[in-house]
PDB file of N, CA and C in Angstrom:
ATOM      1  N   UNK A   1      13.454 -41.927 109.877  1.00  0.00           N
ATOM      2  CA  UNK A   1      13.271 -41.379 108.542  1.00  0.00           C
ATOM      3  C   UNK A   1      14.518 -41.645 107.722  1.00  0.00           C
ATOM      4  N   UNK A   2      14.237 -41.940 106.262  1.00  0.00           N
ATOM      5  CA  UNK A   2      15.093 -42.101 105.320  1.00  0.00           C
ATOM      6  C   UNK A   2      15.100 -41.000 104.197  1.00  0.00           C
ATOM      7  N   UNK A   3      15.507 -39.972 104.234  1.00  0.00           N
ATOM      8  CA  UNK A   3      14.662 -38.975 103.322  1.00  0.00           C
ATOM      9  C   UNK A   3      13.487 -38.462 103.406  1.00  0.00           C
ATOM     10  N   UNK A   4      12.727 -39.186 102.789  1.00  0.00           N
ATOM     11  CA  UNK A   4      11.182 -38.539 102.801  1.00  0.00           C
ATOM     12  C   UNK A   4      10.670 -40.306 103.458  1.00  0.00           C
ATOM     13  N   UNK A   5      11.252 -41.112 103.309  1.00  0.00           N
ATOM     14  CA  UNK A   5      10.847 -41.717 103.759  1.00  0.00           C
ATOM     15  C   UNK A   5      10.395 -42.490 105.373  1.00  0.00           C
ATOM     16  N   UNK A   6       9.509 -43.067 105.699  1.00  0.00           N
ATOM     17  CA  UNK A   6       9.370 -43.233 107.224  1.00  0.00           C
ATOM     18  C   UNK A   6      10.077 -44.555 107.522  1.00  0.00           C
ATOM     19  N   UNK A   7      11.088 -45.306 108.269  1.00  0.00           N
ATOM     20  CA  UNK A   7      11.486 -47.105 107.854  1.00  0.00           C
ATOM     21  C   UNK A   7      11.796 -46.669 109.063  1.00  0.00           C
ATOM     22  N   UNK A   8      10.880 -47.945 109.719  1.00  0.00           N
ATOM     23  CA  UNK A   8      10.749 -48.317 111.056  1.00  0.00           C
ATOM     24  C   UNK A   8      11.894 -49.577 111.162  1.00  0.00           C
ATOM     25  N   UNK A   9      13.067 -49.180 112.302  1.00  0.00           N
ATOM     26  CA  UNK A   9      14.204 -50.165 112.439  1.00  0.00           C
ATOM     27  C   UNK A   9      13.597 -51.699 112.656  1.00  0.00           C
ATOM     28  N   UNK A  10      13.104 -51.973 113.084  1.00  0.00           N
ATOM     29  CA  UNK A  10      12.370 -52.932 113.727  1.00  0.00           C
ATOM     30  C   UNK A  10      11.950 -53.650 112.113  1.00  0.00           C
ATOM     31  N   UNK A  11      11.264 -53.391 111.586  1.00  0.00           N
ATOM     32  CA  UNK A  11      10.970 -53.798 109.965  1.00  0.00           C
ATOM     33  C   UNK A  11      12.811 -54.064 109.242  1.00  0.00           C
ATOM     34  N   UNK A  12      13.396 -53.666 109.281  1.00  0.00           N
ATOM     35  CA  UNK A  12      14.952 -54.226 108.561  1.00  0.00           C
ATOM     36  C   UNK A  12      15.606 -54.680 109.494  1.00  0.00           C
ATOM     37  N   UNK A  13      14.983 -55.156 110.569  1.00  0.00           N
ATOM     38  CA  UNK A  13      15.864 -55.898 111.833  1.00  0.00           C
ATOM     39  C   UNK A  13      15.107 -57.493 111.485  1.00  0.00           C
ATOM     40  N   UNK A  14      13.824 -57.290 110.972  1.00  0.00           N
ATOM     41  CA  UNK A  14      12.990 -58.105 111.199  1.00  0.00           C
ATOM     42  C   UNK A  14      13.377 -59.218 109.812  1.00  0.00           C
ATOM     43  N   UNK A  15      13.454 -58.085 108.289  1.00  0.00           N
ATOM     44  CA  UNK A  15      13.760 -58.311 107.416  1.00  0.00           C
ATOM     45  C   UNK A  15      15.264 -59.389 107.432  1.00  0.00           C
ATOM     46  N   UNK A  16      16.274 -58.607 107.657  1.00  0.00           N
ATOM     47  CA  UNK A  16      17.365 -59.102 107.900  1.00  0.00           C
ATOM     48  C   UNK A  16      17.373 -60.071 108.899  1.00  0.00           C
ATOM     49  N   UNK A  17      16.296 -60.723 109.860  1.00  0.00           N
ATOM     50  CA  UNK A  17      16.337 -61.838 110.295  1.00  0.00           C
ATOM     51  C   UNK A  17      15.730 -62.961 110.117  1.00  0.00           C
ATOM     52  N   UNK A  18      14.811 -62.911 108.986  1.00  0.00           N
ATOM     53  CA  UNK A  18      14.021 -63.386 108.098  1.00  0.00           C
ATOM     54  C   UNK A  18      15.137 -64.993 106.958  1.00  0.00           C
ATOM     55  N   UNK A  19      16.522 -64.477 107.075  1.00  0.00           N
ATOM     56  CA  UNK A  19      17.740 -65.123 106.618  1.00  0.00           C
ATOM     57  C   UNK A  19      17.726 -66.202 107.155  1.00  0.00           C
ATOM     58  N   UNK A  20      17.927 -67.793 107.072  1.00  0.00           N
ATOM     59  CA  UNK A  20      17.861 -68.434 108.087  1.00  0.00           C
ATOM     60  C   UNK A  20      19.724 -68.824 108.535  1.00  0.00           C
ATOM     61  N   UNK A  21      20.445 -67.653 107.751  1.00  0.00           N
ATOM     62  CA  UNK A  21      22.156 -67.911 108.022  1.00  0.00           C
ATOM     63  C   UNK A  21      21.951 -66.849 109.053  1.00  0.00           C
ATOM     64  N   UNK A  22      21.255 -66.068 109.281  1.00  0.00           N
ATOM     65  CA  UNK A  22      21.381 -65.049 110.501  1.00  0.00           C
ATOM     66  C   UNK A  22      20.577 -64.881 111.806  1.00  0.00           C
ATOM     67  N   UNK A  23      21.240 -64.819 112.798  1.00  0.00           N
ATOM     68  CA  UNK A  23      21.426 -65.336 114.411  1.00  0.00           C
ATOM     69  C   UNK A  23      20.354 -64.353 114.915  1.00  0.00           C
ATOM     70  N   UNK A  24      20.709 -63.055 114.601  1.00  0.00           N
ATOM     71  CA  UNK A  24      20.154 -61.890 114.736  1.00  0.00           C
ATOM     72  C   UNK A  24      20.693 -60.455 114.240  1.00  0.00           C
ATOM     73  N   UNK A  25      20.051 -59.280 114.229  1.00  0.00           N
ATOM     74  CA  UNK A  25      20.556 -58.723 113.600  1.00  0.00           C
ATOM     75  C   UNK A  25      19.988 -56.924 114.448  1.00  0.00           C
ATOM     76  N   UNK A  26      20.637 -55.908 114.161  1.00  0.00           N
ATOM     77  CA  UNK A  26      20.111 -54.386 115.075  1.00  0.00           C
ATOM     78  C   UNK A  26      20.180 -53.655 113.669  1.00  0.00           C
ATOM     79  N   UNK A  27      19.520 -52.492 113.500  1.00  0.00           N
ATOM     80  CA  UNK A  27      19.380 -51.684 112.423  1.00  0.00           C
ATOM     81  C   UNK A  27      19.586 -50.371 113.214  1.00  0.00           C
ATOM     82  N   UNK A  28      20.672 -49.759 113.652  1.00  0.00           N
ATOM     83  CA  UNK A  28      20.902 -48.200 113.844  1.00  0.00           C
ATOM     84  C   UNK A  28      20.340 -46.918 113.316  1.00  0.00           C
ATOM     85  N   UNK A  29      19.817 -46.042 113.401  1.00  0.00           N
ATOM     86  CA  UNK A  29      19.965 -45.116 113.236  1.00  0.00           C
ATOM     87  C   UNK A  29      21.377 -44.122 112.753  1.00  0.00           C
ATOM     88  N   UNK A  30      21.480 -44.181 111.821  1.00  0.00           N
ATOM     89  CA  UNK A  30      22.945 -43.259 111.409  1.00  0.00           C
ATOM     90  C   UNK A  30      22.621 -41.777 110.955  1.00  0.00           C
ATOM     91  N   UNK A  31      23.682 -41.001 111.184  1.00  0.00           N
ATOM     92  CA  UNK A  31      24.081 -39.964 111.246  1.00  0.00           C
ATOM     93  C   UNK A  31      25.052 -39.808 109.630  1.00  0.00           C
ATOM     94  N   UNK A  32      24.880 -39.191 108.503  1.00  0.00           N
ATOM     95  CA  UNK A  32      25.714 -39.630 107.407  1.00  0.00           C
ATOM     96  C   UNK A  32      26.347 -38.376 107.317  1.00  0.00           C
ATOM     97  N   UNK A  33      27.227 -37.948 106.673  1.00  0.00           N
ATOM     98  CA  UNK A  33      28.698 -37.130 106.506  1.00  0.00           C
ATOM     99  C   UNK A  33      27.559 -35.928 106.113  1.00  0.00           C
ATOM    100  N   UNK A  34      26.889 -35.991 105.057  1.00  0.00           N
ATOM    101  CA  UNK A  34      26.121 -35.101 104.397  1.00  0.00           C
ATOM    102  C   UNK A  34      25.138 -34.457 105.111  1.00  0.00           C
ATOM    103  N   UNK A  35      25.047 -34.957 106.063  1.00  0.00           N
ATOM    104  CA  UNK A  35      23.662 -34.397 107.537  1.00  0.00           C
ATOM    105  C   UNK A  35      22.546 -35.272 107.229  1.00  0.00           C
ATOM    106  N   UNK A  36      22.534 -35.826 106.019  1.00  0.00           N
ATOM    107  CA  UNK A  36      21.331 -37.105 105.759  1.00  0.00           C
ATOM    108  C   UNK A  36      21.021 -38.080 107.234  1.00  0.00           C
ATOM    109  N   UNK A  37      20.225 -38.705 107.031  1.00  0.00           N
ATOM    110  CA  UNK A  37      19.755 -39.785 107.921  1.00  0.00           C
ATOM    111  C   UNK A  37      19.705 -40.865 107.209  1.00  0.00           C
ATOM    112  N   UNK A  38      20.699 -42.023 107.519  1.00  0.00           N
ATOM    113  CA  UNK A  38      20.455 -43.337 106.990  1.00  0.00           C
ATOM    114  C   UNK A  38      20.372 -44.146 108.257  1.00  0.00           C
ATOM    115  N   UNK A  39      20.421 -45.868 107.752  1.00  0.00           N
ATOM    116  CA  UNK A  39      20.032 -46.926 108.425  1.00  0.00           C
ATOM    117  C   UNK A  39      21.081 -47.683 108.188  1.00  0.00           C
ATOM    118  N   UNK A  40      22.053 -48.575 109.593  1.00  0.00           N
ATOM    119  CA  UNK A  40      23.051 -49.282 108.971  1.00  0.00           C
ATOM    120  C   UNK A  40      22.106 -50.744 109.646  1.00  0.00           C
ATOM    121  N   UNK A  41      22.987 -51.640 109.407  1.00  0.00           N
ATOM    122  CA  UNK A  41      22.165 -52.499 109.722  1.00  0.00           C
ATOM    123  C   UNK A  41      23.213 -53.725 110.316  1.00  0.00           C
ATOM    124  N   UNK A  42      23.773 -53.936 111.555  1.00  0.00           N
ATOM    125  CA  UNK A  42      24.214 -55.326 112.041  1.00  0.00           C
ATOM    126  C   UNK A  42      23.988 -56.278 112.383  1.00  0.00           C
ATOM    127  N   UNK A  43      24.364 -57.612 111.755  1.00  0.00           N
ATOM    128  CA  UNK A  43      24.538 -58.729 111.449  1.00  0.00           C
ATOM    129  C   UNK A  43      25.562 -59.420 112.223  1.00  0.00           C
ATOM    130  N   UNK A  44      24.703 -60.541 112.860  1.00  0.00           N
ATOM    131  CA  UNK A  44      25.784 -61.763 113.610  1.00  0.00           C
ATOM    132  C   UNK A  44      24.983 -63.394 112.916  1.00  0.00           C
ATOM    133  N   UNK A  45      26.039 -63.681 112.259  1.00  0.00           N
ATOM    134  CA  UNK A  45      25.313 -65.135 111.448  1.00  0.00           C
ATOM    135  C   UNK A  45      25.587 -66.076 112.615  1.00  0.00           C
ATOM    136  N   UNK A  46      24.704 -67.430 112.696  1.00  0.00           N
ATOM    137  CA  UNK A  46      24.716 -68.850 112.802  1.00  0.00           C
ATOM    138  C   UNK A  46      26.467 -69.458 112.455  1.00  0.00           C
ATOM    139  N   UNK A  47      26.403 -70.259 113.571  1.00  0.00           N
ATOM    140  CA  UNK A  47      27.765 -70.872 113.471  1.00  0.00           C
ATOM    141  C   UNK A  47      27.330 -71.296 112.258  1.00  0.00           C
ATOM    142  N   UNK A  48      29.196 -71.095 110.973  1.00  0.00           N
ATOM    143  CA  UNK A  48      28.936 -72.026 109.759  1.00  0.00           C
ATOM    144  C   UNK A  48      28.250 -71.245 108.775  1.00  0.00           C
ATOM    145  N   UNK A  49      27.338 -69.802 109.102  1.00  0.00           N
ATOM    146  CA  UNK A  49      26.967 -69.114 107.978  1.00  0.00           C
ATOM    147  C   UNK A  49      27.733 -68.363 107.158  1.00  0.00           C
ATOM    148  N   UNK A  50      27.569 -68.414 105.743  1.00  0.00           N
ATOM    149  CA  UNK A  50      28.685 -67.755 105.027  1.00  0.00           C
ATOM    150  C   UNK A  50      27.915 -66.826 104.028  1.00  0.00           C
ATOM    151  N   UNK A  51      27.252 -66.320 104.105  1.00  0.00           N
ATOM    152  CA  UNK A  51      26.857 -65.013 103.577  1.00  0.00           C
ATOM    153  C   UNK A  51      27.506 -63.638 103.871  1.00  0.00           C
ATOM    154  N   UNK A  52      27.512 -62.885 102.757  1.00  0.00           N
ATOM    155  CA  UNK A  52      28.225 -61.840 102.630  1.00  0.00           C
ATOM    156  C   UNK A  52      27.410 -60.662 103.048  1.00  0.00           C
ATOM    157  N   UNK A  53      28.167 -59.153 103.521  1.00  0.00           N
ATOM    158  CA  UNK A  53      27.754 -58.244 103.789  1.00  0.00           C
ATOM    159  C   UNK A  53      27.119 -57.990 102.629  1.00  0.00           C
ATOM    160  N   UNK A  54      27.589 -57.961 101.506  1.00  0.00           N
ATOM    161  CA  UNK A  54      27.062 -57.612 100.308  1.00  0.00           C
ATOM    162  C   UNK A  54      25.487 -58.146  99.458  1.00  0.00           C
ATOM    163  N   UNK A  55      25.850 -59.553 100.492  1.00  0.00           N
ATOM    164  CA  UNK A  55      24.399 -60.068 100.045  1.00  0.00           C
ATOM    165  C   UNK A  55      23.474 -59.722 100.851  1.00  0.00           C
ATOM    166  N   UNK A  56      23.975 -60.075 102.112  1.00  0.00           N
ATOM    167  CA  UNK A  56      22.255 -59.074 103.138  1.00  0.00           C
ATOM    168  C   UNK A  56      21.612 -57.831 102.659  1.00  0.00           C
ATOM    169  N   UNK A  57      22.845 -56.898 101.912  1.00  0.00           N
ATOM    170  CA  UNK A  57      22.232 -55.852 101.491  1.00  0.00           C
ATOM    171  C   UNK A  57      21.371 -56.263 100.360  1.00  0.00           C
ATOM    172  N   UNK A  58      21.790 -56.921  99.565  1.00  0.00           N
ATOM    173  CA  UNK A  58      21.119 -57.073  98.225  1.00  0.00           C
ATOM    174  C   UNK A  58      19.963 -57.895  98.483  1.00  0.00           C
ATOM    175  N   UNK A  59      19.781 -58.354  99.549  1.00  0.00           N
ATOM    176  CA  UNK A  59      18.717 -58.896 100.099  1.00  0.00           C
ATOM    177  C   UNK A  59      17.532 -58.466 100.363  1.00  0.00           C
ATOM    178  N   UNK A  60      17.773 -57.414 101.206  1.00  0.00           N
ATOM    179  CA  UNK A  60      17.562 -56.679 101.795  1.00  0.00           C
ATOM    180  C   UNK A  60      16.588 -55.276 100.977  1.00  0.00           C
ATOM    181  N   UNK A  61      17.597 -54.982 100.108  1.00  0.00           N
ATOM    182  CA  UNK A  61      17.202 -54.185  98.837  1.00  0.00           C
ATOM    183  C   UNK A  61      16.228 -54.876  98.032  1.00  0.00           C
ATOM    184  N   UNK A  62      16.318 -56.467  97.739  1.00  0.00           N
ATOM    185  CA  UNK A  62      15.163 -57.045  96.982  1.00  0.00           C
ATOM    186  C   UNK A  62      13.794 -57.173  97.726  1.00  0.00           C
ATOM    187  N   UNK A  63      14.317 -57.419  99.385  1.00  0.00           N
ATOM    188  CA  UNK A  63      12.914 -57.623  99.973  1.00  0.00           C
ATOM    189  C   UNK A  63      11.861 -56.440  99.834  1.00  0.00           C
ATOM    190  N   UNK A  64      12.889 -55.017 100.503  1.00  0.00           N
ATOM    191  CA  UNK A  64      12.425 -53.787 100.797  1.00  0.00           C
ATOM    192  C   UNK A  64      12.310 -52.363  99.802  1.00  0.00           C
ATOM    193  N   UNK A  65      13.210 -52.873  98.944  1.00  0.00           N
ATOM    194  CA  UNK A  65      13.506 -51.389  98.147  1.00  0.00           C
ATOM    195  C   UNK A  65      14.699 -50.579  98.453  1.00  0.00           C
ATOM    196  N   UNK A  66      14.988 -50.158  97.374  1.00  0.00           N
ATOM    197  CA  UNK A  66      16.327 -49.126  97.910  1.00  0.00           C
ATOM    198  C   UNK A  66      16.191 -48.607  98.735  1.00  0.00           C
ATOM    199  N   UNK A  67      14.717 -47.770  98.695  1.00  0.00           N
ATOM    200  CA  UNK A  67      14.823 -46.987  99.826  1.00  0.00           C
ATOM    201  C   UNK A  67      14.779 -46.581 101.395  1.00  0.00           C
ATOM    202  N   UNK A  68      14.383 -48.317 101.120  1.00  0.00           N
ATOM    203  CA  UNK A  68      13.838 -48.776 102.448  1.00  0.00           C
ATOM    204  C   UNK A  68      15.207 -49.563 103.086  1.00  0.00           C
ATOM    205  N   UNK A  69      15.626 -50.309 102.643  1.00  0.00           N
ATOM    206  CA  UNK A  69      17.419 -50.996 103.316  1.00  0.00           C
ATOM    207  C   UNK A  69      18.325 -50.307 103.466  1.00  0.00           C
ATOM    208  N   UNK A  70      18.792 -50.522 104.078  1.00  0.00           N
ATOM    209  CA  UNK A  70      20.001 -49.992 104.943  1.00  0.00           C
ATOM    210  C   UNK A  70      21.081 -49.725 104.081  1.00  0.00           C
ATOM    211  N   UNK A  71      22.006 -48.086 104.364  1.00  0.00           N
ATOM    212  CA  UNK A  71      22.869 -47.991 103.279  1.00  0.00           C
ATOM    213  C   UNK A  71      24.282 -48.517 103.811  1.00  0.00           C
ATOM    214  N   UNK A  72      24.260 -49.325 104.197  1.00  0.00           N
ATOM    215  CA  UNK A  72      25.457 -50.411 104.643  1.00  0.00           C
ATOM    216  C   UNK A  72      25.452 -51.569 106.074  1.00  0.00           C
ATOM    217  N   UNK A  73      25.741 -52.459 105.756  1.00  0.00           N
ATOM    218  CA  UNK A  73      25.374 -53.916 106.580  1.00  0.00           C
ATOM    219  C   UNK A  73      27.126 -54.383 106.762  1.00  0.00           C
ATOM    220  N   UNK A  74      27.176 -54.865 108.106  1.00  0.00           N
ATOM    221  CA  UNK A  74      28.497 -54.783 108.797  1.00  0.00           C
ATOM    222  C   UNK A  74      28.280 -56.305 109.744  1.00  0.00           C
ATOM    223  N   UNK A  75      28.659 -57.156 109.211  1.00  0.00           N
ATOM    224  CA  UNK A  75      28.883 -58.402 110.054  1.00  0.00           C
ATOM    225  C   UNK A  75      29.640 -58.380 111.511  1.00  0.00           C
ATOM    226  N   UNK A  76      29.067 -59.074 112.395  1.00  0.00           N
ATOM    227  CA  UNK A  76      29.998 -59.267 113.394  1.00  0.00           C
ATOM    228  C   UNK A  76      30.012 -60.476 114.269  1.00  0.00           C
ATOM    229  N   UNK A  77      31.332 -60.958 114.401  1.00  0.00           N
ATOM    230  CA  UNK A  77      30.834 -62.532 115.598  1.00  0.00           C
ATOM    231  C   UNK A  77      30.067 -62.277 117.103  1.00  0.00           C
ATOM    232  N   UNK A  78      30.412 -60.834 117.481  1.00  0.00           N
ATOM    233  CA  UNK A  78      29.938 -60.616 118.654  1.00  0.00           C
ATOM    234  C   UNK A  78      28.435 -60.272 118.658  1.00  0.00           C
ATOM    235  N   UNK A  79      27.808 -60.991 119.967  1.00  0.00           N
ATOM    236  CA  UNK A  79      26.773 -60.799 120.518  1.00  0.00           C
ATOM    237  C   UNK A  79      26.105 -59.545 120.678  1.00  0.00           C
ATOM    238  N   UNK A  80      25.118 -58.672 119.553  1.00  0.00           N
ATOM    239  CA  UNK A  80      24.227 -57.737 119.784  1.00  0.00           C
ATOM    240  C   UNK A  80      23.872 -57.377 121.173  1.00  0.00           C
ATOM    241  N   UNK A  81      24.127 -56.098 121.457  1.00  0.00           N
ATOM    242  CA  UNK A  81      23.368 -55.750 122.590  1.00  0.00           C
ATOM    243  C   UNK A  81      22.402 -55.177 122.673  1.00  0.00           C
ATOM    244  N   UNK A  82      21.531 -55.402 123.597  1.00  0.00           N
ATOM    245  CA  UNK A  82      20.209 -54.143 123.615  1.00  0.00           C
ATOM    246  C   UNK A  82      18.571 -55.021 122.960  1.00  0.00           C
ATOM    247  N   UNK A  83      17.693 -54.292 122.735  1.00  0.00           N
ATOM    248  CA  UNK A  83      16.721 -55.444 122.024  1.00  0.00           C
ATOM    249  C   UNK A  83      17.021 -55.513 120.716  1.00  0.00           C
ATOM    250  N   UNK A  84      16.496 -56.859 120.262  1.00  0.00           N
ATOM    251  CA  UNK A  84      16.296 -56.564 119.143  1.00  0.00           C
ATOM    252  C   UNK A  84      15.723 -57.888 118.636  1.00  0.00           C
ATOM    253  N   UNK A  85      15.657 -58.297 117.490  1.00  0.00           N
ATOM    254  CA  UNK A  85      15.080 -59.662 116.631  1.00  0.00           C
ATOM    255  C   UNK A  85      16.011 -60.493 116.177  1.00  0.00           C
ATOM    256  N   UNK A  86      15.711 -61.790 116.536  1.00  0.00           N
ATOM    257  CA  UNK A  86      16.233 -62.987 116.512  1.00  0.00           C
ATOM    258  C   UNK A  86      16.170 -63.568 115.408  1.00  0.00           C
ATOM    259  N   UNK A  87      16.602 -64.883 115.059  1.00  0.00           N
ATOM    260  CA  UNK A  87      16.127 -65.699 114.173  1.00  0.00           C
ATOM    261  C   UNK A  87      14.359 -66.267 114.895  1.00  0.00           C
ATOM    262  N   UNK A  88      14.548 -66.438 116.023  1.00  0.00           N
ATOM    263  CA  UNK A  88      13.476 -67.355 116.226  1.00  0.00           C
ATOM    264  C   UNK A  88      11.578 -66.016 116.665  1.00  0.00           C
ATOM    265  N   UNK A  89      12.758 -65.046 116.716  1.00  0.00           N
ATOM    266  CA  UNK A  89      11.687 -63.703 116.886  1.00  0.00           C
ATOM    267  C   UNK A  89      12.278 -63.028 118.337  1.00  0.00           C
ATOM    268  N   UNK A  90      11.234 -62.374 118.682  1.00  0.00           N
ATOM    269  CA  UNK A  90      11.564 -60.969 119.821  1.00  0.00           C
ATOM    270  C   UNK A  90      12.091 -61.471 120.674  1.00  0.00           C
ATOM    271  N   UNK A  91      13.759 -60.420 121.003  1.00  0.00           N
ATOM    272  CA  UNK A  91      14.241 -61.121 122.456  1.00  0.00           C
ATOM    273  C   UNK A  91      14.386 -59.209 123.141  1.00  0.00           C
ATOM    274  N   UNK A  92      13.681 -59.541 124.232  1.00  0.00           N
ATOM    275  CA  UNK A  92      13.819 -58.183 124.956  1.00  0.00           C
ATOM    276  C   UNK A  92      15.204 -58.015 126.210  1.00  0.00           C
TER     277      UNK A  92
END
């Protein structure tokens, strides 16, 4: 849940891998200062990709809606753990 809203991680994992600069990507569950519930969303690009945190979000926000994307996207070179969605689709 995002508020009132329902956003299934898997849908902004899916979204955010939809990029063809990104390798794969996990959408967390967060815990926010305010007791809210948001969605962060990590990012590992393709050797050579140069997209910004700032743009996945805005991406992200155009695909889905404010309310639906993640309220912050965090690049990283390291390898995601756990399941999640690929560029090429589901890796369990």
């Amino acid at each position: 849940m995002k508020g009132s809203y329902a956003v299934y991680l898997n849908e902004v994992e899916q979204a955010a891998s939809a990029d063809p600069q990104i390798l794969e990507a996990a959408a967390p569950s967060l815990r926010l200062a305010d007791s809210a519930e948001g969605i962060g969303c990590l990012v590992r690009l393709v050797e050579g990709g140069d997209v910004s945190a700032d743009d996945v979000l805005a991406q992200l926000r155009d695909a889905d809606g404010t309310q639906r994307a993640p309220c912050r996207v965090v690049l990283t070179d390291e390898p995601l753990p756990g399941t999640r969605w690929m560029a090429d689709g589901f890796e369990g």
